[in-house]
Each structure stands twice: as C-alpha cells, then as structure tokens.
N, C-alpha and C. Protein backbone atom coordinates (compact mmCIF):
# COMPACT_ATOMS: atom_id res chain seq x y z
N UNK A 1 0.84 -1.17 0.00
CA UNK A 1 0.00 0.00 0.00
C UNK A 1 0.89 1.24 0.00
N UNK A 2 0.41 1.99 -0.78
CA UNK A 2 1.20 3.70 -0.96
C UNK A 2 0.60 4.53 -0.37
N UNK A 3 1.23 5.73 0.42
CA UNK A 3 0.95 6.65 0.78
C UNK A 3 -0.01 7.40 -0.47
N UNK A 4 -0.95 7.79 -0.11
CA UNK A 4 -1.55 8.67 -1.23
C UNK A 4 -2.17 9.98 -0.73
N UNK A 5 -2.67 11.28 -1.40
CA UNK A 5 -3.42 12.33 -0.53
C UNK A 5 -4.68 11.82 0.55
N UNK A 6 -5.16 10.59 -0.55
CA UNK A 6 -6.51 10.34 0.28
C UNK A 6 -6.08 9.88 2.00
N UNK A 7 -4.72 9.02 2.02
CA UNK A 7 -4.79 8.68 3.37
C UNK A 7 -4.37 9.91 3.87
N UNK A 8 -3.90 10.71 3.62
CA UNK A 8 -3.81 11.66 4.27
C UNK A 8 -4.70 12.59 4.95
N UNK A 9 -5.59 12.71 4.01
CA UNK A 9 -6.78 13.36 4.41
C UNK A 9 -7.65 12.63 5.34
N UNK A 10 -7.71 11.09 5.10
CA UNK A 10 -8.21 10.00 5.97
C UNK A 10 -7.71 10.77 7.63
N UNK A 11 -6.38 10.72 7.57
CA UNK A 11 -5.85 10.98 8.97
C UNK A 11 -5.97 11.57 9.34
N UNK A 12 -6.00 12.85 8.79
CA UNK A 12 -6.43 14.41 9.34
C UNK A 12 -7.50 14.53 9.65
N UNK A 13 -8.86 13.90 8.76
CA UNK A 13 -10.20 13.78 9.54
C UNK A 13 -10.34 12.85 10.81
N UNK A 14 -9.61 11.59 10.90
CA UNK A 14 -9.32 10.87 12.35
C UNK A 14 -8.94 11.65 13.37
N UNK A 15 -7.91 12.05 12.69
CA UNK A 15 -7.65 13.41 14.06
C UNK A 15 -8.85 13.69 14.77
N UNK A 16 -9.41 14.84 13.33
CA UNK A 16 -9.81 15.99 14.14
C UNK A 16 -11.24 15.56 14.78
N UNK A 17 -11.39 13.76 14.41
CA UNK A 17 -12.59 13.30 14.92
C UNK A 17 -12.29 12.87 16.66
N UNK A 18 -11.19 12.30 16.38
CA UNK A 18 -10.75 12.18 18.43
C UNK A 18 -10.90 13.00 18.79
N UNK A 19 -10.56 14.26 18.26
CA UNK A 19 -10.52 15.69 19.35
C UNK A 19 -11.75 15.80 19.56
N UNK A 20 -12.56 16.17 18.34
CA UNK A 20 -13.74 16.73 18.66
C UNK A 20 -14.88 15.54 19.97
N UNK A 21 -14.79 14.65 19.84
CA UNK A 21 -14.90 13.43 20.44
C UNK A 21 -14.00 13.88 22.38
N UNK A 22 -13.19 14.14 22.42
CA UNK A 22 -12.14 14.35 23.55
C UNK A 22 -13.11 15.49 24.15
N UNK A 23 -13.49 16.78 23.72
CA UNK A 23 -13.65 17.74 23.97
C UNK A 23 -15.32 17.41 24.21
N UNK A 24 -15.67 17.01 23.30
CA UNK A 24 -17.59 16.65 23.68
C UNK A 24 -17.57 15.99 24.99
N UNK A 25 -16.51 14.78 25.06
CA UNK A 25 -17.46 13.92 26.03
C UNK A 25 -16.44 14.64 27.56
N UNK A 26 -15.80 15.49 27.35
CA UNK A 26 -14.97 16.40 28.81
C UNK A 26 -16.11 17.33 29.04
N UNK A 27 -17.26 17.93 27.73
CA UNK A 27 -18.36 18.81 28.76
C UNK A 27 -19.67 17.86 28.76
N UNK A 28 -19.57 16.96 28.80
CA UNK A 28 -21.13 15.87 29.01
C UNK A 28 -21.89 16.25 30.05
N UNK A 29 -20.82 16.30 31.20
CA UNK A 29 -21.86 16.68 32.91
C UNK A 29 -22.42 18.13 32.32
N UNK A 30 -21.81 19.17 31.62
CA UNK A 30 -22.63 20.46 31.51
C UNK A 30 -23.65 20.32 30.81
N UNK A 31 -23.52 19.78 29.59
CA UNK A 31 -24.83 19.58 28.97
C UNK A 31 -25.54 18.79 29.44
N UNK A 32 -25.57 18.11 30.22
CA UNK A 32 -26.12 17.15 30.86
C UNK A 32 -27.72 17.82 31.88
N UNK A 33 -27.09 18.84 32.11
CA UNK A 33 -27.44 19.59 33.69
C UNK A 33 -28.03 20.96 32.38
N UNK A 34 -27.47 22.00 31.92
CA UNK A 34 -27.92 22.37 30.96
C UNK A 34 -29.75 21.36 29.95
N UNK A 35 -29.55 20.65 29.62
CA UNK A 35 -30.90 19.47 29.35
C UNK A 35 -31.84 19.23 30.07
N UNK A 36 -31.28 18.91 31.66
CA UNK A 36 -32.98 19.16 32.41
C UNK A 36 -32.93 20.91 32.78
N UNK A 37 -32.62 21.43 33.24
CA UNK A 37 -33.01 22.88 33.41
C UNK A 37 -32.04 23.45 32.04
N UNK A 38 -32.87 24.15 30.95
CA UNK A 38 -32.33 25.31 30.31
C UNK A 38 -32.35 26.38 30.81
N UNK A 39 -31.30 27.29 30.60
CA UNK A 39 -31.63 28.78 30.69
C UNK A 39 -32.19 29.17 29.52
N UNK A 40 -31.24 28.65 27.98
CA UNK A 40 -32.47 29.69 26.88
C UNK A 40 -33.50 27.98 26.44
N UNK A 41 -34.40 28.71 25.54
CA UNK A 41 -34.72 27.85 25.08
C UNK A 41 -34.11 27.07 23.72
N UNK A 42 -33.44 27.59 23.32
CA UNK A 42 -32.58 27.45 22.09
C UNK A 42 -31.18 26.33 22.46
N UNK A 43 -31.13 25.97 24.10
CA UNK A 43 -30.12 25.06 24.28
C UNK A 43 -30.42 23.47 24.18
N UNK A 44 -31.43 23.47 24.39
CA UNK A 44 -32.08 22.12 24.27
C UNK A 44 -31.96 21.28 22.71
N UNK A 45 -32.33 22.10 22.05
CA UNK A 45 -31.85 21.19 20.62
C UNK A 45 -30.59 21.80 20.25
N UNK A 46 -29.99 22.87 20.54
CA UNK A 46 -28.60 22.61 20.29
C UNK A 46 -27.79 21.80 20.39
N UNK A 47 -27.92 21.11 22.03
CA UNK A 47 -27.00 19.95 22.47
C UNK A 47 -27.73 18.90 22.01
N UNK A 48 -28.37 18.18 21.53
CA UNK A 48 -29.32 17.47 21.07
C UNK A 48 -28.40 17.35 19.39
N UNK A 49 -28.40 18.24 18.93
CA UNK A 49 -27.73 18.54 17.66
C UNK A 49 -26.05 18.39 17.72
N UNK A 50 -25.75 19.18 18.53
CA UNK A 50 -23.98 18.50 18.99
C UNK A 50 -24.04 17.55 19.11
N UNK A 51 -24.49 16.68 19.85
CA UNK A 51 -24.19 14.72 20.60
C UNK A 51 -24.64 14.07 19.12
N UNK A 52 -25.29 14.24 18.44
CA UNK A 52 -25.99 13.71 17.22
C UNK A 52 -24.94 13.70 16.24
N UNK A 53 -24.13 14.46 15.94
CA UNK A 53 -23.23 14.55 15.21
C UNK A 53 -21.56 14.15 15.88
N UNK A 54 -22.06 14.59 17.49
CA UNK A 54 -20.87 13.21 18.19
C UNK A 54 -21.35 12.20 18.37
N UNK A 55 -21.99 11.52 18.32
CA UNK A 55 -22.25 10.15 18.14
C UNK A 55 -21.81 9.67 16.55
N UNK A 56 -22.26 10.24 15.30
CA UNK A 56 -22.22 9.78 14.10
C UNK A 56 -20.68 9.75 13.63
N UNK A 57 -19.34 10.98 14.46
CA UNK A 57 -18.11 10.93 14.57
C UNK A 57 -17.37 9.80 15.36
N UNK A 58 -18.03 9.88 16.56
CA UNK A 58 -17.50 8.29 17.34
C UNK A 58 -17.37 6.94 16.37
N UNK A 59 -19.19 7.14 15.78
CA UNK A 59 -18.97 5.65 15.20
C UNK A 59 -18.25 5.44 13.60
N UNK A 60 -18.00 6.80 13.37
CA UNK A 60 -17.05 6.43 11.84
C UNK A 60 -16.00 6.47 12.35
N UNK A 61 -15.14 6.84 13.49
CA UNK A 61 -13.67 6.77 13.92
C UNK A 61 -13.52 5.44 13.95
N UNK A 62 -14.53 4.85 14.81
CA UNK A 62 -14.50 3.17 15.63
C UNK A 62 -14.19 2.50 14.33
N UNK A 63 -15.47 3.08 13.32
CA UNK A 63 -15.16 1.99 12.07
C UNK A 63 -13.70 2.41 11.16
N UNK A 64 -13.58 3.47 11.22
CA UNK A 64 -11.89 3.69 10.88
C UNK A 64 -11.14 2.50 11.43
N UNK A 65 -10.62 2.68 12.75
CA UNK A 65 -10.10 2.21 13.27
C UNK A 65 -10.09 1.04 13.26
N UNK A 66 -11.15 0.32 13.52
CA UNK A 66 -11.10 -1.21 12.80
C UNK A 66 -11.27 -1.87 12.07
N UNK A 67 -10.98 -1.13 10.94
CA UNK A 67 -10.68 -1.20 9.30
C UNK A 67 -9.42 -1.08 9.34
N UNK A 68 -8.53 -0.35 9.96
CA UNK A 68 -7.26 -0.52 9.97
C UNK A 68 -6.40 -1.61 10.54
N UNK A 69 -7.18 -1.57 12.08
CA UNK A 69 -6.62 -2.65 12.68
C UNK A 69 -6.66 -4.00 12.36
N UNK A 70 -8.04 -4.10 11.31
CA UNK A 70 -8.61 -5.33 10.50
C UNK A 70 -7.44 -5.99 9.38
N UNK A 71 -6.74 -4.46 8.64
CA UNK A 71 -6.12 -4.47 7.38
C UNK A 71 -4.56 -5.18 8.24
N UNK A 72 -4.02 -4.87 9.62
CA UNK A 72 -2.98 -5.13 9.82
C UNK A 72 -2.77 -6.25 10.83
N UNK A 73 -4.04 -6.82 11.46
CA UNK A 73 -3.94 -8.10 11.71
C UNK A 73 -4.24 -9.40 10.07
N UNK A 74 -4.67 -8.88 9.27
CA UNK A 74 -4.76 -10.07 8.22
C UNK A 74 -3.49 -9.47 7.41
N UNK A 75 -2.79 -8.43 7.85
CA UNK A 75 -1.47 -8.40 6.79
C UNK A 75 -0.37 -9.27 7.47
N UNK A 76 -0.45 -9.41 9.21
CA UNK A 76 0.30 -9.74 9.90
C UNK A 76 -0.02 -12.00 9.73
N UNK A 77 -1.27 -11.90 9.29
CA UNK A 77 -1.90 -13.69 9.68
C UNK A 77 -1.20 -13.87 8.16
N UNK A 78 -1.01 -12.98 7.03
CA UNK A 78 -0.93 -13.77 5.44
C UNK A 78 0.60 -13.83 5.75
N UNK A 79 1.34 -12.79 6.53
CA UNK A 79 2.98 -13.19 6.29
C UNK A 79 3.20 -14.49 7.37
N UNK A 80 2.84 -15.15 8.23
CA UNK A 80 3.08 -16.14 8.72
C UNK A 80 2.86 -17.33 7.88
C-alpha cells in the first residue's frame, strides 16, 4: 500500500474526529445539567444537535479504526 493524498486526508479527519470526540465527552456533565433545566430555550436542541453529530463521529472513527486494525492483523496472519 502507498501513501496517497486520500490517506492523508483520511488521517487528518481521524484526528480531528478524536478531538472533537475528547472535547464533547470532557463537557457531558454540563450539557447534561444544561438538558434538564435550560436557561435559553434554544439550548435544548442545540445539544441534542452536537451529541448527534458526536455520536455519528464516534462511530465512523471506531469503524476507521477497525478497518485498519482489520487491514494489519490479516497483513500480519498472510505473512506467517
């Protein structure tokens, strides 16, 4: 396999999917507490709308990730 732009870009979106992922689930207790009491009304489907789109980032990282890890345990089982 060759380095190409696409993995590159692959990686850079992995990145910036852990982070964003790192940083969501470090304010969970606020939104959490924010969800039963709002102050505006406009927070309630906001965070509703954030977690929705961290959830759909979690689960394409996971499947990143074990697509990779998939590709280098059967690269590691064909050289034995």
């Amino acid at each position: 396999m060759f380095l190409s732009p696409w993995n590159l870009i692959q990686a850079i979106l992995f990145a910036l999917g852990v982070w964003w992922c790192k940083e969501m689930l470090s304010r969970w207790r606020d939104d959490l507490t924010k969800m039963r009491k709002p102050d505006d009304r406009a927070d309630r489907p906001a965070i509703i709308i954030l977690w929705s789109i961290t959830g759909l980032i979690l689960f394409l990282c996971i499947r990143f990730a074990l697509n990779i890890g998939g590709t280098i345990v059967r690269g590691i089982r064909d050289a034995w």
